[in-house]
Protein backbone atom coordinates (compact mmCIF):
# COMPACT_ATOMS: atom_id res chain seq x y z
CA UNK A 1 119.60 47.66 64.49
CA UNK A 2 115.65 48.30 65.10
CA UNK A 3 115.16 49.39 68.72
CA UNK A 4 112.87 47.00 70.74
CA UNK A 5 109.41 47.52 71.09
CA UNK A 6 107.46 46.99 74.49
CA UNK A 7 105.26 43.87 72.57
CA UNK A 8 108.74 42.60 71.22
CA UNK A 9 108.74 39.12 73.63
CA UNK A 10 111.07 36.60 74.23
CA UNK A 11 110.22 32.99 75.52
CA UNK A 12 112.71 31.49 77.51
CA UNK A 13 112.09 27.60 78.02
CA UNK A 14 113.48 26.53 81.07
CA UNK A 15 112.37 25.42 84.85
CA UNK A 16 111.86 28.27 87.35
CA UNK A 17 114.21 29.33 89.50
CA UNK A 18 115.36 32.23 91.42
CA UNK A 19 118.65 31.91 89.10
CA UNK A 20 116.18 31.80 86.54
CA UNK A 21 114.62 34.61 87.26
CA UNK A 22 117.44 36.50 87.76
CA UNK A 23 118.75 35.50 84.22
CA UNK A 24 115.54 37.04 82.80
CA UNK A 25 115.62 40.27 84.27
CA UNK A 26 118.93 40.61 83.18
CA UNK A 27 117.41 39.83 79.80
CA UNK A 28 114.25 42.20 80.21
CA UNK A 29 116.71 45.27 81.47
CA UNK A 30 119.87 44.48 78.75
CA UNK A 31 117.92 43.84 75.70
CA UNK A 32 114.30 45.81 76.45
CA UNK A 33 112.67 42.86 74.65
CA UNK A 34 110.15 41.50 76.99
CA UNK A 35 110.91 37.40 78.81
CA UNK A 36 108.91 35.05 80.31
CA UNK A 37 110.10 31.55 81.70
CA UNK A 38 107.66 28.18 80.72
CA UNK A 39 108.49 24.76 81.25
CA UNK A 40 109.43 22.59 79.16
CA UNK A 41 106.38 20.44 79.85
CA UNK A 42 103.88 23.35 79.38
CA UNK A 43 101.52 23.59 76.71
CA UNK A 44 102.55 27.35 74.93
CA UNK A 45 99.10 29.09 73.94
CA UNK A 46 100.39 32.45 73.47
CA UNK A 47 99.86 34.28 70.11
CA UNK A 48 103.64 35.81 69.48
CA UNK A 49 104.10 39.59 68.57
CA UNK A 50 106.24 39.93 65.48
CA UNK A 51 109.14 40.11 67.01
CA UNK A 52 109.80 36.82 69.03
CA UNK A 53 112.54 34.16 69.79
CA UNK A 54 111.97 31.00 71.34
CA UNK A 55 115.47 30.29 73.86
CA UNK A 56 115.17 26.80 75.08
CA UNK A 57 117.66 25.67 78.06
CA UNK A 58 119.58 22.35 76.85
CA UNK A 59 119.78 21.84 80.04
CA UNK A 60 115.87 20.84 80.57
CA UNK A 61 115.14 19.56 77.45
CA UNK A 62 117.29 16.85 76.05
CA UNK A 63 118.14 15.58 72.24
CA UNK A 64 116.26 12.65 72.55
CA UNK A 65 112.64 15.01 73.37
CA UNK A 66 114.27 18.41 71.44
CA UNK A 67 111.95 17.10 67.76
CA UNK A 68 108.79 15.76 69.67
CA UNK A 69 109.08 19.26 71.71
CA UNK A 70 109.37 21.36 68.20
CA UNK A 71 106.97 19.51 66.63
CA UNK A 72 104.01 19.83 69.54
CA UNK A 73 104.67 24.17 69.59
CA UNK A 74 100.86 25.53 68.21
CA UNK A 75 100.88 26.68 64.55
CA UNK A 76 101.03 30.46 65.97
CA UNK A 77 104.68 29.18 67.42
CA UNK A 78 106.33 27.31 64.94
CA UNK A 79 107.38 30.37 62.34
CA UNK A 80 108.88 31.72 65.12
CA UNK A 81 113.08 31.37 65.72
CA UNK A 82 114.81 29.19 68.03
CA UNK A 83 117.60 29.36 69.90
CA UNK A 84 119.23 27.35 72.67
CA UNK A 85 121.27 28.37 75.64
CA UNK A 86 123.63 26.10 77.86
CA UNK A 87 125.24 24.22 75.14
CA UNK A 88 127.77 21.80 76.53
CA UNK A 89 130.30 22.47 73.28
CA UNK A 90 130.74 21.93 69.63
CA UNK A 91 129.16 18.01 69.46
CA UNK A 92 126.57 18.78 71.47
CA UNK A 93 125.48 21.78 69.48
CA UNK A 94 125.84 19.67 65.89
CA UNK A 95 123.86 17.22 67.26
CA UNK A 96 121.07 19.72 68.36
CA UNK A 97 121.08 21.23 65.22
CA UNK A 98 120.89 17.86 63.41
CA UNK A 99 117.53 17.32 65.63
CA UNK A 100 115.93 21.25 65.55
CA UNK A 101 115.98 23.93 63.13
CA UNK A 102 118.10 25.89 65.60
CA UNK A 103 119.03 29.82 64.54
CA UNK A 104 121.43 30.74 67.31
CA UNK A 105 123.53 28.28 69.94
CA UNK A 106 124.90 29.67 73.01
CA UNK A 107 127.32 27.81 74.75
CA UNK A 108 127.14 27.12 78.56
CA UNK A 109 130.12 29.57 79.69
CA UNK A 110 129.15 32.07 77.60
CA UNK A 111 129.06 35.64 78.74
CA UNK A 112 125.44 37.05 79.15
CA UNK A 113 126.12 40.21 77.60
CA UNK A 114 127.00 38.13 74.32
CA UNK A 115 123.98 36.63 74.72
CA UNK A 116 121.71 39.60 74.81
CA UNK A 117 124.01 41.12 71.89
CA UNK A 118 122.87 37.57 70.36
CA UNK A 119 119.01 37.66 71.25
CA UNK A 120 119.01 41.09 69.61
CA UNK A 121 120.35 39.70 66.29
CA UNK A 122 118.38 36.42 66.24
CA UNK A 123 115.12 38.65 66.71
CA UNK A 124 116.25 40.78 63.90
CA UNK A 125 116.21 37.62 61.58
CA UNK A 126 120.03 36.97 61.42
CA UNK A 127 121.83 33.74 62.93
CA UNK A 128 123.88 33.67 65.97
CA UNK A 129 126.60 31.06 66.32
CA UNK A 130 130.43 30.63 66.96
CA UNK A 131 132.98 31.09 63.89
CA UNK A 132 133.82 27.56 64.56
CA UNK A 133 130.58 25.97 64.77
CA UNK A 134 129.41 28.01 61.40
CA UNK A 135 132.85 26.64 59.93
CA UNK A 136 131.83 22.79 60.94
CA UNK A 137 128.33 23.59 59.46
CA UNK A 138 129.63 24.42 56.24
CA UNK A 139 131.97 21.46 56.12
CA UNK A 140 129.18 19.73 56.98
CA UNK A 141 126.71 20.82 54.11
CA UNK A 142 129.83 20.58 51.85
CA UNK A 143 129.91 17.15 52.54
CA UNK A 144 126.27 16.21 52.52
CA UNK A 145 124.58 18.48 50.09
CA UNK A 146 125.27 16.38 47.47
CA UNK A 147 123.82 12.98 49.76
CA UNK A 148 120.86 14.54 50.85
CA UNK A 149 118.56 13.81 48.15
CA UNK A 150 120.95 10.75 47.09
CA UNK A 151 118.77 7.14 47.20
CA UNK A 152 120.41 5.08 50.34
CA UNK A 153 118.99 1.83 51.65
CA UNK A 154 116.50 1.82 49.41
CA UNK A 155 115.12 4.97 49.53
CA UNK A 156 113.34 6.68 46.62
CA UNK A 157 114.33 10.17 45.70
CA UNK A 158 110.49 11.04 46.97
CA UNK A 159 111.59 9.27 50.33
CA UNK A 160 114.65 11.02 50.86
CA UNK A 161 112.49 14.19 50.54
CA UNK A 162 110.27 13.38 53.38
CA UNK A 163 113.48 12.36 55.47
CA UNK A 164 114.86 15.80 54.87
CA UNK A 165 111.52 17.94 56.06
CA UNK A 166 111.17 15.04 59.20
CA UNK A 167 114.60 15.91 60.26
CA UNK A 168 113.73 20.16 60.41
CA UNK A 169 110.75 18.43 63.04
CA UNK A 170 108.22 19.34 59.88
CA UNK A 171 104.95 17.52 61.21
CA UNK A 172 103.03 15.18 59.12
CA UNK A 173 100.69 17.62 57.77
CA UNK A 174 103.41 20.56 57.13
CA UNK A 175 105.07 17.55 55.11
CA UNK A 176 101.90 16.86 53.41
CA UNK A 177 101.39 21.16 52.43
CA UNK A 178 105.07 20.80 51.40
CA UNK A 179 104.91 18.13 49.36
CA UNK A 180 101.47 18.82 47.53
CA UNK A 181 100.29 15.05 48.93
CA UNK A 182 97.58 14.26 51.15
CA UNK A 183 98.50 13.49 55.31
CA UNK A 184 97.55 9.92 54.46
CA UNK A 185 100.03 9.80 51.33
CA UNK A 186 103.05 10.88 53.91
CA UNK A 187 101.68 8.22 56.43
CA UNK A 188 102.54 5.74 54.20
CA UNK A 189 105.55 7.09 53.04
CA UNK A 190 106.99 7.41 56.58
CA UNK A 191 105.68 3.84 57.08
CA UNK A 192 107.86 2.59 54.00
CA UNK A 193 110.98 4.50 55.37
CA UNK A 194 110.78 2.88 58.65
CA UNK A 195 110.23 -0.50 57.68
CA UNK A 196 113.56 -0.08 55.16
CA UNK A 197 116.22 1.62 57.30
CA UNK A 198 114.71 -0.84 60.05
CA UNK A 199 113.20 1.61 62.58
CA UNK A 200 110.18 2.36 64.56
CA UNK A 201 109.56 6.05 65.52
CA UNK A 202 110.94 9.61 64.51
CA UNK A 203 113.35 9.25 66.83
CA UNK A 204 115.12 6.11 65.61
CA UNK A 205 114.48 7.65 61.92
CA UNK A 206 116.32 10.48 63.30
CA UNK A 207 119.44 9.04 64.50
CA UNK A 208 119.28 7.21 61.24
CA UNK A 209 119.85 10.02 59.51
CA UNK A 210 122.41 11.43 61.37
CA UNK A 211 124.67 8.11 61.26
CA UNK A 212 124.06 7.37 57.53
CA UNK A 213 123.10 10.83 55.84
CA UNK A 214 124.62 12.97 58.26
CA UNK A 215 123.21 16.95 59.58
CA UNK A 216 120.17 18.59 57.58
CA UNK A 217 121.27 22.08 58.14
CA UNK A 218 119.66 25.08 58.55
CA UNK A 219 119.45 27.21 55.36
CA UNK A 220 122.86 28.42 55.48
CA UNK A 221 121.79 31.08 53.12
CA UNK A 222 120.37 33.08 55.53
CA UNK A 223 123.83 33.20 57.50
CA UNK A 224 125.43 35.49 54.99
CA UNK A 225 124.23 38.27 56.68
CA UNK A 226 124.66 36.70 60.65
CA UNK A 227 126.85 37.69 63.25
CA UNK A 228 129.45 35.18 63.89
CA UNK A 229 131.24 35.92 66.98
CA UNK A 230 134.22 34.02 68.25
């Protein structure tokens, strides 16, 4: 594994604390990556270095906010990897990862020298998650790969598309570069999908998804080559 660089940074979104900031330097001194805390509410202006992970507390930001927070980071934010810390257990992590294109989970009790063994790994470009949550995930995309581009209530095959980038928290426009379609085209799109599966916002379009479609994952793929620690 690369040793870490002094512009190697990561972002840890959380409120401040003193047990906060005593997390962090634990962080700063176990992994020599560099950590700074931001609220959940603040608007992230930073340009990242190349080496960066975003570590959002569960705690502070919930599943209902967790797309609308992904899809407000700036352009210079949103190539970089996220992970989240303080993960109740196994439902709560699906159900994050069904909302966020998540690359590592770490689990409320878990040990913090596992997670700065797991911060090193997610900033070398690998995943970081529990045998038994990578397990349910491929059960999960088992199950669903074949349903994911399937036509349900209605939906055209084009539709089902635009579902599957809304639930990675793809904005309209990164839909629109996706797609090869103008901003306006997806507009109208999304307005179609709402009105048939009978919703009014992302949100409800989310849970949607989840209920009738089940988890978009996270390219698997690029697991084959992730830790998975038990």
């Amino acid at each position: 594994m690369a040793l870490a660089t002094s512009s190697d940074q990561v972002y840890v979104i959380t409120e401040k604390s003193p047990q906060t900031q005593l997390f962090v330097e634990y962080l700063i001194q176990h992994t020599g990556y560099n950590a700074t805390v931001y609220p959940p509410s603040a608007v992230l202006t930073v340009t990242p270095p190349e080496k960066a992970l975003l570590l959002i507390d569960m705690d502070h930001i919930n599943l209902d906010t967790l797309p609308g927070w992904q899809a407000k980071l700036p352009e210079a934010l949103k190539q970089v990897p996220i992970a989240a810390f303080n993960i109740r257990d196994m439902d709560h992590a699906l159900e994050a990862l069904a909302c966020a294109q998540l690359k590592g989970v770490f689990y409320r009790n878990e040990n913090l020298d596992v997670i700065c063994k797991g911060i090193k790994s997610l900033m070398e470009g690998e995943l970081w998650m529990s045998r038994d949550l990578m397990a349910q995930l491929i059960l999960f995309y088992r199950k669903y790969q074949s349903n994911v581009f399937r036509p349900a209530a209605g939906l055209t095959n084009r539709e089902m598309e635009i579902i599957s980038l809304l639930s990675s928290g793809a904005s309209n426009q990164q839909i629109a570069d996706k797609l090869f379609v103008s901003e306006h085209t997806v507009k109208s799109h999304l307005y179609n999908i709402f009105r048939k599966i009978n919703v009014h916002n992302r949100i409800q379009a989310l849970n949607w998804i989840h209920q009738n479609i089940g988890p978009i994952l996270p390219n698997i793929d690029n697991g084959r080559n992730g830790k998975k620690h038990g």
